[in-house]
Protein backbone atom coordinates (compact mmCIF):
# COMPACT_ATOMS: atom_id res chain seq x y z
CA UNK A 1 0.28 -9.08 -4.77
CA UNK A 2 1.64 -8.06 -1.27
CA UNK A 3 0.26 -5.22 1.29
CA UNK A 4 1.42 -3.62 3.80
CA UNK A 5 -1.10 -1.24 5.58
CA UNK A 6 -0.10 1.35 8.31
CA UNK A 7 -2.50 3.43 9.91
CA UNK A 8 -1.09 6.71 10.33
CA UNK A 9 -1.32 9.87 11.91
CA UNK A 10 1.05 11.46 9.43
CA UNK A 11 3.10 9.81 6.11
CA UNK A 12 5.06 11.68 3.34
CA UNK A 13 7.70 10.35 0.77
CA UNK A 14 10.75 12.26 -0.43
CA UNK A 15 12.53 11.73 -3.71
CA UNK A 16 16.38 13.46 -4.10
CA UNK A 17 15.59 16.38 -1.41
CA UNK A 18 11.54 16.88 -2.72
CA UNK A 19 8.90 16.03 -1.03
CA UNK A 20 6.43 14.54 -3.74
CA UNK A 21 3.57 13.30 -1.26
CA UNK A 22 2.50 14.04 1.86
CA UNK A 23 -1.01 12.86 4.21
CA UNK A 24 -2.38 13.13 7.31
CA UNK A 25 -4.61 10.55 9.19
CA UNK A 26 -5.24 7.77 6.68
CA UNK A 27 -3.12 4.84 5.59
CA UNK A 28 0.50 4.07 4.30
CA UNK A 29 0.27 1.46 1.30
CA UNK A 30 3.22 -0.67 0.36
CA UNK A 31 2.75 -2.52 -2.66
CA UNK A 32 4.65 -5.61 -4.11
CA UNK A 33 3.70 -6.93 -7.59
CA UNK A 34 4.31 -10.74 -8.78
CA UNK A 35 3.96 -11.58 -12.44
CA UNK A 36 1.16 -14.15 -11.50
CA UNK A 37 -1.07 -10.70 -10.41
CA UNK A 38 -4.42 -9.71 -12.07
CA UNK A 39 -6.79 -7.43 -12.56
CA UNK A 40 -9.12 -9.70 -9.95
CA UNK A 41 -6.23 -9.37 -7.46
CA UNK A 42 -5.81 -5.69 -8.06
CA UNK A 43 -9.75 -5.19 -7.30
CA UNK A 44 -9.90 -7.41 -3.89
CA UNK A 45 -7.17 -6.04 -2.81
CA UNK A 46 -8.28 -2.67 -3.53
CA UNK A 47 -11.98 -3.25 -1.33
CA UNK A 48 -10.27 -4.95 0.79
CA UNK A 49 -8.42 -1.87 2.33
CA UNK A 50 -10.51 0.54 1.24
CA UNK A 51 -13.34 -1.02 4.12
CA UNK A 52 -10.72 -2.17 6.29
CA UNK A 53 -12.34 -1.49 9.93
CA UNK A 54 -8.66 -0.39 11.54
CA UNK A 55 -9.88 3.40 12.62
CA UNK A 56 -11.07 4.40 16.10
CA UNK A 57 -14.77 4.73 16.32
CA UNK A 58 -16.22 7.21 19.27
CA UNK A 59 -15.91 4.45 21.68
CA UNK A 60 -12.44 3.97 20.83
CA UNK A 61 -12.75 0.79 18.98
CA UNK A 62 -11.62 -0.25 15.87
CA UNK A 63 -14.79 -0.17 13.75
CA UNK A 64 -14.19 2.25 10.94
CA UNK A 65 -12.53 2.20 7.63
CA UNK A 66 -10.76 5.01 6.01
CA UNK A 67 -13.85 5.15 3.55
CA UNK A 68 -15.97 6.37 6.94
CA UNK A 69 -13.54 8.92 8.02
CA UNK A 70 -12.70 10.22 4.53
CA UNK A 71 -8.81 9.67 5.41
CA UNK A 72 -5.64 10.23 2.83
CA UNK A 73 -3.96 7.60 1.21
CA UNK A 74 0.12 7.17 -0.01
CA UNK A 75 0.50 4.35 -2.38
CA UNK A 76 4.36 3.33 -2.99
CA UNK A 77 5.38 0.33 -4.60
CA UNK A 78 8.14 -1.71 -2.99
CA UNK A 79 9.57 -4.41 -5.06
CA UNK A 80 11.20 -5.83 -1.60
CA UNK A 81 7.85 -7.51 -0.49
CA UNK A 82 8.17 -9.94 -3.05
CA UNK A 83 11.57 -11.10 -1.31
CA UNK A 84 12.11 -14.76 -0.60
CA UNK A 85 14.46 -15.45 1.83
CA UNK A 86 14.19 -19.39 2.13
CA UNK A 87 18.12 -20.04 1.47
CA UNK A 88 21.00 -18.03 2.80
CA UNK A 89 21.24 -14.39 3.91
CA UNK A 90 20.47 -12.57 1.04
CA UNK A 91 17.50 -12.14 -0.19
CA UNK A 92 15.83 -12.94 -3.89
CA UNK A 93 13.89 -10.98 -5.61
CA UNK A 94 12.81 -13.55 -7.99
CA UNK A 95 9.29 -13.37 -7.74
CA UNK A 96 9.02 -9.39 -8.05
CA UNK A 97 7.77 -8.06 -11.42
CA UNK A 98 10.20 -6.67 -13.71
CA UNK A 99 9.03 -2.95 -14.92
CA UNK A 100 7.62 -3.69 -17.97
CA UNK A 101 4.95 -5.59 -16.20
CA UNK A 102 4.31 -3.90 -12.58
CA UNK A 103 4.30 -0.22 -13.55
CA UNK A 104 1.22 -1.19 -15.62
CA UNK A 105 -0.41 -3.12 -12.49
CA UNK A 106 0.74 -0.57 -10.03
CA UNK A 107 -0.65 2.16 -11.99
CA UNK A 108 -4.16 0.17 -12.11
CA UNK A 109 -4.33 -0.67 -8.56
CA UNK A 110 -3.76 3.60 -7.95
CA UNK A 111 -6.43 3.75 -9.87
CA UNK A 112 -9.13 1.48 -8.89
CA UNK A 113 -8.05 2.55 -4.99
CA UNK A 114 -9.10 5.96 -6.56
CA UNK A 115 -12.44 4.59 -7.63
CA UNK A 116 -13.30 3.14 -4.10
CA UNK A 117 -12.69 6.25 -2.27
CA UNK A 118 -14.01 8.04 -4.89
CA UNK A 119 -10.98 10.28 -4.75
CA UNK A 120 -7.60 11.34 -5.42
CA UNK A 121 -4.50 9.52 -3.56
CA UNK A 122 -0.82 10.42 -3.14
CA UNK A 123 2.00 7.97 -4.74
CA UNK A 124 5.32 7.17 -4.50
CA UNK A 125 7.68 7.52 -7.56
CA UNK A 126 8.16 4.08 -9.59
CA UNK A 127 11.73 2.49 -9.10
CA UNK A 128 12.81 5.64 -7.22
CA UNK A 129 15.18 5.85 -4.19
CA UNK A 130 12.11 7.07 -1.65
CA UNK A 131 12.43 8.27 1.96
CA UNK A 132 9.27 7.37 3.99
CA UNK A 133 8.46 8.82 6.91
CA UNK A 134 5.56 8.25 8.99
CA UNK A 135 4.28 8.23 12.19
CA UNK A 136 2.09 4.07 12.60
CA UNK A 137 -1.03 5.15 14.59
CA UNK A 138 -0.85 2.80 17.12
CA UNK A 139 0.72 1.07 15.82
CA UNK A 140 -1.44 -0.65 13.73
CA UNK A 141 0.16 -2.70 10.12
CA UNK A 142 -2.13 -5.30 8.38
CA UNK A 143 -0.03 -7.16 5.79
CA UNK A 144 -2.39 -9.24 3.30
CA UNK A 145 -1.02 -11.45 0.19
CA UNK A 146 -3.64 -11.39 -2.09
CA UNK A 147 -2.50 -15.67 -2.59
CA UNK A 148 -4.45 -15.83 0.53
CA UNK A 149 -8.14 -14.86 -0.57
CA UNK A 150 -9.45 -18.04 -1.34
């Protein structure tokens, strides 16, 4: 499972012409689900940015996670993470879960994010053409492959 964290002062996705989420300060999730993903990876992942220290403390340092300063959250998934681009110029998408297999996971890992901020977050729509908008606070983006724990 792939990551990509922005810190921002404003995010919203758009499906069609509707705006179906919309934050403030807090972070911009992009997630991309392999087949090999589990429930462990779904739960590191999940404390993992949950107490990331990437927020502006009073001495303007980087020493406080979203948990501390009760930010938003927009979690999309984005099969395109998953892309390999080791031979040629276009891109596979091999690796990406199909459906069947990723809504499940991607619907988990909305929930246990839920859990460790003991609150409700915004989503993307599943498979959906999405506009993103956002302003990066910053900029700050943290990509983490959950592969890389150990």
């Amino acid at each position: 499972m792939k990551a990509v964290i922005q810190r921002v002062s404003h995010a919203s996705v758009t499906v069609a012409t509707k705006k179906i989420a919309n934050i403030n300060q807090g972070l911009l999730i992009l997630v991309g689900i392999e087949n090999a993903d589990t429930y462990e990876d779904i739960n590191w992942l999940t404390s993992k940015i949950a107490n990331l220290r990437i927020f502006n403390d009073e001495n303007n340092s980087m020493n406080v996670s979203l948990l501390d300063i009760n930010g938003e959250a927009i979690i999309v998934s984005q099969f395109t993470l998953q892309a390999s681009t080791k031979k040629g110029n276009r891109p596979s998408y091999i690796k990406a879960s199909k459906p069947e297999f990723a809504i499940p996971i991607y619907n988990q890992f909305i929930s246990e994010f839920e859990k460790k901020l003991n609150k409700k977050v915004q989503t993307g729509e599943f498979g959906a053409d999405m506009k993103v908008e956002l302003l990066n606070d910053g900029p700050v983006t943290i990509i983490i492959d959950t592969k890389d724990k150990k």
